[in-house]
Each structure stands twice: as C-alpha cells, then as structure tokens.
N, C-alpha and C. Protein backbone atom coordinates (compact mmCIF):
# COMPACT_ATOMS: atom_id res chain seq x y z
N UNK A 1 -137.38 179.60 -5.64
CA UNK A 1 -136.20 180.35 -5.27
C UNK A 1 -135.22 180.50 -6.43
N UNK A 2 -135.43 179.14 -7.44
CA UNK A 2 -134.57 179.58 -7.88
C UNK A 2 -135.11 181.01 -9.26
N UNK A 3 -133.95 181.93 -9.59
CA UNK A 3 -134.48 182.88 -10.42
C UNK A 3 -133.66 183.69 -11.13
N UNK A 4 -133.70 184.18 -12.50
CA UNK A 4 -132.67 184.71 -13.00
C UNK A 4 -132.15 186.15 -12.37
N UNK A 5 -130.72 186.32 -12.18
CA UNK A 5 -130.49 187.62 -11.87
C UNK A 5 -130.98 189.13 -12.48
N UNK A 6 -131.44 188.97 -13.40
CA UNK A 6 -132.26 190.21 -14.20
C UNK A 6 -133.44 190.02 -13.31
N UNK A 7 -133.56 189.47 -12.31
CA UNK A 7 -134.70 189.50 -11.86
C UNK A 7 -134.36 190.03 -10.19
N UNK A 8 -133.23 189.98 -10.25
CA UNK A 8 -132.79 190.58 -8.74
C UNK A 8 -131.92 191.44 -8.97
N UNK A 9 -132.36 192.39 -9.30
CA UNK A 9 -130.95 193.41 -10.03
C UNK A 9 -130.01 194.48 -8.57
N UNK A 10 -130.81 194.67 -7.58
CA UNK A 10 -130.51 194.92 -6.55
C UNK A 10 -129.28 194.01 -5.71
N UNK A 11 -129.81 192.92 -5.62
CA UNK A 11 -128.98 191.72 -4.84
C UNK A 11 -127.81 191.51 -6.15
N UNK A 12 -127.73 191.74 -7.21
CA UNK A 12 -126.68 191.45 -8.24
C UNK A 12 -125.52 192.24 -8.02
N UNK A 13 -126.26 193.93 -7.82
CA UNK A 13 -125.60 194.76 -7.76
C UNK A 13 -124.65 194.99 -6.13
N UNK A 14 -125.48 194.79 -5.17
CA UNK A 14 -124.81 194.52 -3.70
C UNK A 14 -123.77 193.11 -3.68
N UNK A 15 -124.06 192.06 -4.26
CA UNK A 15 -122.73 191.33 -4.50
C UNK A 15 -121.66 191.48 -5.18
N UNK A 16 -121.88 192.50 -7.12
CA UNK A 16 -120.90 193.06 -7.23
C UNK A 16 -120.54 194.41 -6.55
N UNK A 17 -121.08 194.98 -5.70
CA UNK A 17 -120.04 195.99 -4.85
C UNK A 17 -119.07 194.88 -3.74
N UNK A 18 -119.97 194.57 -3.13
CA UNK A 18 -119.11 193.23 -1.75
C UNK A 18 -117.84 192.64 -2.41
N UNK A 19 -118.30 192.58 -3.77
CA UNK A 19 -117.14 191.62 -4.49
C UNK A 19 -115.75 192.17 -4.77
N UNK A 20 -116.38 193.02 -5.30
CA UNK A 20 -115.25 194.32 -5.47
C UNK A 20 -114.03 194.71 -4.96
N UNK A 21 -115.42 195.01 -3.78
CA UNK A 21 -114.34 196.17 -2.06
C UNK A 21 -113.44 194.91 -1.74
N UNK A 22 -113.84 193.61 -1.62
CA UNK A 22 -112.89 192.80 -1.54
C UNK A 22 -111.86 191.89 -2.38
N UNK A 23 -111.86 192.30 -3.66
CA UNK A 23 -110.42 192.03 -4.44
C UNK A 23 -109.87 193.37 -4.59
N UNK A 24 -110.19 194.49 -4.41
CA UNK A 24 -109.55 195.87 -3.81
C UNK A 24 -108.97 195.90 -2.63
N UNK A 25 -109.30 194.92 -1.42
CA UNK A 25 -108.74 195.21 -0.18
C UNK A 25 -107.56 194.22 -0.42
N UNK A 26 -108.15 193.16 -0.79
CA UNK A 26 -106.81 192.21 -1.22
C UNK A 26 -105.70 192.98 -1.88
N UNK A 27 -105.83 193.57 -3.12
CA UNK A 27 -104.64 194.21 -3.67
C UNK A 27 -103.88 195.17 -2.82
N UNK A 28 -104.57 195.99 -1.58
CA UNK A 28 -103.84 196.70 -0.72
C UNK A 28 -103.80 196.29 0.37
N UNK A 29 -103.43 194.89 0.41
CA UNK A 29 -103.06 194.25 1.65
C UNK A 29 -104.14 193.38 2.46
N UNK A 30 -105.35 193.14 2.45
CA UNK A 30 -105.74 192.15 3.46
C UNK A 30 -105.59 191.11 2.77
N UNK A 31 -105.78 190.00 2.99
CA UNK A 31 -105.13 188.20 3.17
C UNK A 31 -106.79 187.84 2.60
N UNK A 32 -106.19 186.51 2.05
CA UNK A 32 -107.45 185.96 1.42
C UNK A 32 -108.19 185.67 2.69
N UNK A 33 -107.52 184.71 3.46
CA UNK A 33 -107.61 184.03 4.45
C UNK A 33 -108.85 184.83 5.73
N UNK A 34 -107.96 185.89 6.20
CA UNK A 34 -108.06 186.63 7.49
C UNK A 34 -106.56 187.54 7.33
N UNK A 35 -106.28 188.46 7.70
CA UNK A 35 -105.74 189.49 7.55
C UNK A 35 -105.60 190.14 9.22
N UNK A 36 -104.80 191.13 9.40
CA UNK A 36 -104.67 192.09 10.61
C UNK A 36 -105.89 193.18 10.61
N UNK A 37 -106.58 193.56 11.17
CA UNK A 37 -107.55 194.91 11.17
C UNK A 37 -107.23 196.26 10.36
N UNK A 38 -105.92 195.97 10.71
CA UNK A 38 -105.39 197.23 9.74
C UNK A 38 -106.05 197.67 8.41
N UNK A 39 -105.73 196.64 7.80
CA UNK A 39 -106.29 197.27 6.06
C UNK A 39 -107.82 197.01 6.60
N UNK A 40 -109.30 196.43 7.08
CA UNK A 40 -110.10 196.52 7.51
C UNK A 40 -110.53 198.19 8.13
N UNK A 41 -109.38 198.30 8.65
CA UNK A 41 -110.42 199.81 9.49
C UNK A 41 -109.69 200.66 8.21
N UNK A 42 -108.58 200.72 7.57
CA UNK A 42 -108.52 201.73 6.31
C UNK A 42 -109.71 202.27 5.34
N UNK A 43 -110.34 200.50 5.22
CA UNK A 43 -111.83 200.44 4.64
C UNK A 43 -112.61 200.84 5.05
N UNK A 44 -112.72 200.96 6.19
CA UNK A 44 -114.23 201.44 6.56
C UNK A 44 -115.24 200.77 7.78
N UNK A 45 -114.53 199.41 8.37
CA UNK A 45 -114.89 198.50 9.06
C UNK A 45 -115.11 199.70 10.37
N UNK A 46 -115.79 199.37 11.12
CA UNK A 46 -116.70 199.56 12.64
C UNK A 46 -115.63 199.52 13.69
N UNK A 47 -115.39 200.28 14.39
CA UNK A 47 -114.56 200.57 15.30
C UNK A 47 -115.21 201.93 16.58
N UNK A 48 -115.44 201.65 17.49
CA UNK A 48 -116.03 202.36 18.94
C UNK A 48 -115.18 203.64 18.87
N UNK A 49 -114.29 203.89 18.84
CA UNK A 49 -113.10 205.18 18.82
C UNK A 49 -113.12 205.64 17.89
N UNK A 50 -113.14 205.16 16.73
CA UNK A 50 -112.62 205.89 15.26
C UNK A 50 -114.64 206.48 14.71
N UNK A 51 -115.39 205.30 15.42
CA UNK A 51 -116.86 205.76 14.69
C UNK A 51 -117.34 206.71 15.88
N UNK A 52 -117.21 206.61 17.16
CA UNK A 52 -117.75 207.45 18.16
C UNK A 52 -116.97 209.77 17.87
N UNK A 53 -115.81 209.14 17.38
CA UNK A 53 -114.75 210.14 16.97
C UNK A 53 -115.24 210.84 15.88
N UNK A 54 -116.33 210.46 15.39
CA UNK A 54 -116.95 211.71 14.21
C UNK A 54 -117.16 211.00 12.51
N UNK A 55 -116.22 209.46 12.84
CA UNK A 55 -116.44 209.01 11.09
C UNK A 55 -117.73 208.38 11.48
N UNK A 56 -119.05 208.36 11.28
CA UNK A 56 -120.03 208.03 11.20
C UNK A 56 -120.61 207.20 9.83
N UNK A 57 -119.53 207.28 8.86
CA UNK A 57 -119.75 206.39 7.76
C UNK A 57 -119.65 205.44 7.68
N UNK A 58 -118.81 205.16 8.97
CA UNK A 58 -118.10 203.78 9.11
C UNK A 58 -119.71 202.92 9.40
N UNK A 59 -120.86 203.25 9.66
CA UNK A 59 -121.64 202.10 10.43
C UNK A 59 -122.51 202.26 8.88
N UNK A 60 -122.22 202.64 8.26
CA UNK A 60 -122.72 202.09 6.37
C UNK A 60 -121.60 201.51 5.72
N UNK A 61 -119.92 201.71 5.61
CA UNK A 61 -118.99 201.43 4.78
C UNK A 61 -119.05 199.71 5.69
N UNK A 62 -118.92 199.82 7.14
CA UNK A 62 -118.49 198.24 7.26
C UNK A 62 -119.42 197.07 6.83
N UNK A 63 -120.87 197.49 6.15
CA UNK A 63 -121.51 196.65 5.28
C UNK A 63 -120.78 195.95 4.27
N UNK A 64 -119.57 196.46 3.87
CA UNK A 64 -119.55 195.72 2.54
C UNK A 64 -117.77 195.46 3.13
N UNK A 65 -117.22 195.67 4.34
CA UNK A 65 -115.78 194.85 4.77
C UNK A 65 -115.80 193.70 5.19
N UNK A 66 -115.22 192.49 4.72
CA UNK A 66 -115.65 191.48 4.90
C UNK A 66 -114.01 191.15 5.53
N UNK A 67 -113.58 189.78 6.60
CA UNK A 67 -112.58 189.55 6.84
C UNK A 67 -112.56 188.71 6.18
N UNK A 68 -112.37 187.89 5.28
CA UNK A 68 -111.94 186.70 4.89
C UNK A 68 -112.55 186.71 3.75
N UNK A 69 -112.17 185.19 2.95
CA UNK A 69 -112.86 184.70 2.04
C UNK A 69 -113.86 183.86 2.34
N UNK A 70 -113.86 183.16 3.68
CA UNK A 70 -115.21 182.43 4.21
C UNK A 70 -116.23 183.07 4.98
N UNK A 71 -115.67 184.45 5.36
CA UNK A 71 -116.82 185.21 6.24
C UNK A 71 -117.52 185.98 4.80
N UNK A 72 -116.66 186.72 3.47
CA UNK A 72 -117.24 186.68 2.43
C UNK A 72 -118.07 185.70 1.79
N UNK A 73 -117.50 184.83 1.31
CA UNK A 73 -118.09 183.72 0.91
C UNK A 73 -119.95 183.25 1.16
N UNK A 74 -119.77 183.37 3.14
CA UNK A 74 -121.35 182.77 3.41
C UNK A 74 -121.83 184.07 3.88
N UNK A 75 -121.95 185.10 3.77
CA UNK A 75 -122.77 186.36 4.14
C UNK A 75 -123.17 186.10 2.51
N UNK A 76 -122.01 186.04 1.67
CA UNK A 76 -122.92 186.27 -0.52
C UNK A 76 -123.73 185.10 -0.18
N UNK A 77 -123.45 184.03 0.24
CA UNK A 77 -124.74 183.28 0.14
C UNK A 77 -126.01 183.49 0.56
N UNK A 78 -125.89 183.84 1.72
CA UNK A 78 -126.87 183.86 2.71
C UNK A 78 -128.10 185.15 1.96
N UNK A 79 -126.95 185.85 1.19
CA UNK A 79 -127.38 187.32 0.50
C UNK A 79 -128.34 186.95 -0.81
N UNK A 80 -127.52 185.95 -1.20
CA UNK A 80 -128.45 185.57 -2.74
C UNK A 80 -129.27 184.64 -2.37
N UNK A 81 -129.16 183.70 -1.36
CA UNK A 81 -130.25 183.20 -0.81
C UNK A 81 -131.87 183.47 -0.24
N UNK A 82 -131.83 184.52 0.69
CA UNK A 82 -132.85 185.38 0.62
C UNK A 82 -133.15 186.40 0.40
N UNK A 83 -132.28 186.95 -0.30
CA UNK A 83 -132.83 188.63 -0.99
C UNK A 83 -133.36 188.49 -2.34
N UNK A 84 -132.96 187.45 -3.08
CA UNK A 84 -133.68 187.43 -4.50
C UNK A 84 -135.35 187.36 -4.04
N UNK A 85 -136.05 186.65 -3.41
CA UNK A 85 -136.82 186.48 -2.67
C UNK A 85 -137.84 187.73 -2.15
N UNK A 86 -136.97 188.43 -1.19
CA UNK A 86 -137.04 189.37 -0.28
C UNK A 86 -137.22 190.97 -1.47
N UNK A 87 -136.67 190.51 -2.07
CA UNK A 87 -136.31 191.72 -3.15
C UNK A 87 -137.52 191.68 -3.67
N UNK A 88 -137.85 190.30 -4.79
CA UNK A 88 -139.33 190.29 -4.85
C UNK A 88 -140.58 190.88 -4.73
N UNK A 89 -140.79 190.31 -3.24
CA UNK A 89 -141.74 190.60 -2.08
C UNK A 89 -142.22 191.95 -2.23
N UNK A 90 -141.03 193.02 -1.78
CA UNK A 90 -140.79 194.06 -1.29
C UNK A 90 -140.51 195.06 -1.98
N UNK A 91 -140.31 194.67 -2.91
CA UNK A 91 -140.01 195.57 -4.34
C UNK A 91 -138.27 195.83 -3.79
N UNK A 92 -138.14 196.77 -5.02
CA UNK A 92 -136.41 197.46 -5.03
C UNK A 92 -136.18 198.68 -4.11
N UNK A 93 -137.60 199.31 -4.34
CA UNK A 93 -136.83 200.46 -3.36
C UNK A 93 -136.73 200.05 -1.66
N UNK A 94 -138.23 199.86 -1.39
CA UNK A 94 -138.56 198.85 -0.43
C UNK A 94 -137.09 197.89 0.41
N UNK A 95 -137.01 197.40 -0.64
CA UNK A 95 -135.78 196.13 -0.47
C UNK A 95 -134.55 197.12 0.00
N UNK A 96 -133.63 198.10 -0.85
CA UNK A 96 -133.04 198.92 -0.45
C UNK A 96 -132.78 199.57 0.29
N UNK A 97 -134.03 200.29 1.38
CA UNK A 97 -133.76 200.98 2.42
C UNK A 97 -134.05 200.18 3.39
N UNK A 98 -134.59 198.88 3.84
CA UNK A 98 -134.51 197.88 4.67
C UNK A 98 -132.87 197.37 4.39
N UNK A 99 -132.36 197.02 3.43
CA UNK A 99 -131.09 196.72 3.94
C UNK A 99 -130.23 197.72 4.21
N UNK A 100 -130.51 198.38 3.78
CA UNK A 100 -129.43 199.59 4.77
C UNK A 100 -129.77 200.32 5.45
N UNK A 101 -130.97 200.71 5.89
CA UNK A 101 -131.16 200.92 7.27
C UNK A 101 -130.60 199.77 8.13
N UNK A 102 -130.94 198.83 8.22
CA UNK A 102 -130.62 197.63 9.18
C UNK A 102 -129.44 197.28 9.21
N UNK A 103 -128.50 197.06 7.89
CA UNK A 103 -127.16 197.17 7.77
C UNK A 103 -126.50 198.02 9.23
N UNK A 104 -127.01 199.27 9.21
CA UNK A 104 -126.51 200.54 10.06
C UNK A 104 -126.94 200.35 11.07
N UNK A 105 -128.31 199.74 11.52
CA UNK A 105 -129.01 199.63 12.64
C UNK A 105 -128.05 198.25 13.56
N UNK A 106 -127.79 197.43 12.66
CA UNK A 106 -127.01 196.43 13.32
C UNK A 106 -125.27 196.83 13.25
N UNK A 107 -124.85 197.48 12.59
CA UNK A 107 -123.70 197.97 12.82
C UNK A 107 -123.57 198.84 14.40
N UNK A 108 -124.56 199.94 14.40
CA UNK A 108 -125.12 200.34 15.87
C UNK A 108 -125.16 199.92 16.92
N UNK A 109 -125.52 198.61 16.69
CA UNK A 109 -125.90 197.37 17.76
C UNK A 109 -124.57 196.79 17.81
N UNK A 110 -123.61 196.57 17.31
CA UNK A 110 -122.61 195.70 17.43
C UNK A 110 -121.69 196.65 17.94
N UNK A 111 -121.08 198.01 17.77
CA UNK A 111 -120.64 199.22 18.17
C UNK A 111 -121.20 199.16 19.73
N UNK A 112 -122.76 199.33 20.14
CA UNK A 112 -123.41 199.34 21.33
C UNK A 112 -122.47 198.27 22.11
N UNK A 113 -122.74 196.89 21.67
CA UNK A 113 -121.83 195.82 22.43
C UNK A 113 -120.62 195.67 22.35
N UNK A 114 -120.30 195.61 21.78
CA UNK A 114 -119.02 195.45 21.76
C UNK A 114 -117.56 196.59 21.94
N UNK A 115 -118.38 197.95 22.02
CA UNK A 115 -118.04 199.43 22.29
C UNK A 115 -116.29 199.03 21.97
N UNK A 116 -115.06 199.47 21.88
CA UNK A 116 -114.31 199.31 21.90
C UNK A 116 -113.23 198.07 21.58
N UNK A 117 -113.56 197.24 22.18
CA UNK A 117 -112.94 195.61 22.05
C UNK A 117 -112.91 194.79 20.68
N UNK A 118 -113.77 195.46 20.10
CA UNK A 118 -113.20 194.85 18.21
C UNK A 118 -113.95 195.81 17.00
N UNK A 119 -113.31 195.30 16.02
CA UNK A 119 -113.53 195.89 14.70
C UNK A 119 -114.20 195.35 14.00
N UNK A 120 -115.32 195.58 13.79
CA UNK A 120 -116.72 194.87 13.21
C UNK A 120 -117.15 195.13 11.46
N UNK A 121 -117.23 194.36 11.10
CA UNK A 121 -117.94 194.30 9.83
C UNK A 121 -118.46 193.65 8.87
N UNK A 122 -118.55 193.62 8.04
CA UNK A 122 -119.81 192.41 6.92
C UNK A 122 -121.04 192.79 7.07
N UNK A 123 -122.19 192.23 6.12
CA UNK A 123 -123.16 192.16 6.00
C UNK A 123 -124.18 191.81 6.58
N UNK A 124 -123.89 190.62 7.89
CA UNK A 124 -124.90 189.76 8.23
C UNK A 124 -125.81 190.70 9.23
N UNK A 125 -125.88 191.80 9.45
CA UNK A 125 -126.98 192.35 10.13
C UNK A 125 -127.74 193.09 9.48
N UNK A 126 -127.45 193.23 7.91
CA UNK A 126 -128.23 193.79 7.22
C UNK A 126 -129.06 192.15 6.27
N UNK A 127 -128.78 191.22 6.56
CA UNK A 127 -129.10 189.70 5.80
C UNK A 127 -129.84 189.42 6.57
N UNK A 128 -129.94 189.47 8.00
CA UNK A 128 -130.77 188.74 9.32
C UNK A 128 -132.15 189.60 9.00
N UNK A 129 -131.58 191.09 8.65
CA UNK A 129 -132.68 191.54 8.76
C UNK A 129 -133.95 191.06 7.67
N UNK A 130 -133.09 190.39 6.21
CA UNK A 130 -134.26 189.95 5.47
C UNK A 130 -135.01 188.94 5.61
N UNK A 131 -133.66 187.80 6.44
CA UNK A 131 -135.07 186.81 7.00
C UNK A 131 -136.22 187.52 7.89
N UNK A 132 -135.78 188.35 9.04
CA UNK A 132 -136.61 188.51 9.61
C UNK A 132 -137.65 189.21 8.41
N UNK A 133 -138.08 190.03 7.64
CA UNK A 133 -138.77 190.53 6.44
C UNK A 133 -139.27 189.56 6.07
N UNK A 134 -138.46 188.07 5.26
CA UNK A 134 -139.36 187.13 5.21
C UNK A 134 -140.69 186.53 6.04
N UNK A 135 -139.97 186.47 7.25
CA UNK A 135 -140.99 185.85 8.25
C UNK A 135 -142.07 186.85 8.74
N UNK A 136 -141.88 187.85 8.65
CA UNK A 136 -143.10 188.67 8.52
C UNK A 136 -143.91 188.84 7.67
N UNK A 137 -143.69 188.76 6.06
CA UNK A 137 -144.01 188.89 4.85
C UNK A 137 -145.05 187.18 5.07
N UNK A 138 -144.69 185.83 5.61
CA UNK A 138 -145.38 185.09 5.50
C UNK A 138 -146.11 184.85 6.74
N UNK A 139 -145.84 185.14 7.82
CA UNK A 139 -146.86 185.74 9.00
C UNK A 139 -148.10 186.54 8.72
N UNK A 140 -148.01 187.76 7.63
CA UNK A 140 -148.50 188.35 7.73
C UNK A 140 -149.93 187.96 6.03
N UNK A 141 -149.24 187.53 5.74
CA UNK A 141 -150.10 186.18 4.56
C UNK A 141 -149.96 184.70 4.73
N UNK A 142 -150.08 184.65 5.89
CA UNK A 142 -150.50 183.61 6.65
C UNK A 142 -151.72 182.66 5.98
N UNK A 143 -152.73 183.68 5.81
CA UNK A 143 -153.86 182.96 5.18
C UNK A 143 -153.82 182.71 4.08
N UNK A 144 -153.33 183.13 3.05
CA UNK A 144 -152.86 183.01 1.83
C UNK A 144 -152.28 181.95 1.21
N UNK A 145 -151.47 180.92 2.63
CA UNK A 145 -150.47 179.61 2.41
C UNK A 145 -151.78 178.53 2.23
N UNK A 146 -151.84 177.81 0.96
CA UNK A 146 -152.80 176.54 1.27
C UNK A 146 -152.07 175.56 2.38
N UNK A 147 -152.89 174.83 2.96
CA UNK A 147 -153.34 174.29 4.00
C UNK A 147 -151.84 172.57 3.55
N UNK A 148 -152.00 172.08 2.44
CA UNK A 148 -151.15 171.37 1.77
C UNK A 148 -149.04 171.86 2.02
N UNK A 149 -149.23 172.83 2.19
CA UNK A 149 -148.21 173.06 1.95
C UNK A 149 -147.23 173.72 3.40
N UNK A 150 -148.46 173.38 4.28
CA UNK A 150 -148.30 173.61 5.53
C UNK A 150 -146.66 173.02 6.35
N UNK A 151 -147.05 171.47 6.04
CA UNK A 151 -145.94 170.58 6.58
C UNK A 151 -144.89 170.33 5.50
C-alpha cells in the first residue's frame, strides 16, 4: 500500500482539488470546524430544491464540499487509502469514471433519501464505491491469492 504519489497521479490530483475548494470556502466564510450551510450550498453542496430546480451540477460539485476539517480530514484518508490501490488495479481512466460516476450516483441516492431535510456533501459515496471495486477486483482473482496469505 504503501506508494509514491507519481504513482497515483489521479488520487494526488482529487486531493489537491478537495484541498483547495476547501481553503477557498474557508476564505469566504465556512468555519474550520463546521460552519452554517450557507457558504456550503454557495459551493455547490446537494440540496432537494435547489438540485431538483434545474442545478444538476450540484450532484458532481458536492463531491468535493466538505463540512469541516474532520469530515475533510477522514474522507482524504479514506481517499489515499484506497484509491492509490484502486487506481492501480483499474488504471486512470477506469479509476476516473468509477469515481465520478458513483460520486453522482451516491449524491442521487442521498438527494433520493433524504429529499429535502438536508444539505449533503463530500466524497464518501464516491470512496465506498472503491472499496466496493476493491472487493470485487479480489473476488474476482480470487484464485490468484496464494493459499498462505489467506488468514
């Protein structure tokens, strides 16, 4: 796992955007901490009214709105944790349109549930989706794992 970033140039590049949008949101108002929704839905964050209402970008932009510095913080982990990996596997382009399809697909899903009642965003439904990629990727070379390395 572990591996140089020239070697994950994808996952380098999606943490410096994440990183970014959020010392940019900071300078125009959200809180290190947690913040009001406000500067969140300015960005781009997931909202039932404002995304059902025609901004449809919003279920790609709230990929990279994060509330906090700890909801930031463990989505980058979770991100450099298995996408260097995942990236790998799957190659770059591969790797690319699985996270953002799924990014959007779970933005969809959280919009679906939660329709109205909150303002949704971060990464982690485009991250779930690479474990799940992992666990298929070794499901599916299953036979491939020596027998040693089982337990």
């Amino acid at each position: 796992m572990r591996s140089n970033p020239k070697r994950a140039p994808v996952i380098s590049c999606l943490l410096a955007i994440n990183l970014t949008v959020f010392a940019v949101m900071m300078l125009y108002g959200a809180g290190l901490w947690h913040s009001s929704t406000g500067v969140q839905l300015a960005w781009g964050a997931n909202f039932g009214p404002a995304t059902q209402d025609g901004q449809w970008w919003r279920l790609f932009t709230a990929m990279f709105v994060h509330f906090g510095i700890v909801h930031l913080a463990l989505n980058m982990w979770a991100l450099w944790d298995v996408g260097r990996l995942v990236e790998r596997l799957y190659g770059r382009p591969r790797f690319v349109v699985l996270y953002l399809v799924s990014g959007v697909v779970g933005n969809l899903l959280s919009l679906a549930i939660q329709g109205n009642r909150a303002v949704s965003g971060g990464a982690s439904g485009a991250i779930f989706s690479l474990y799940g990629a992992l666990l298929i990727f070794l499901w599916r070379e299953r036979r491939q794992v020596d027998r040693s390395e089982e337990h």
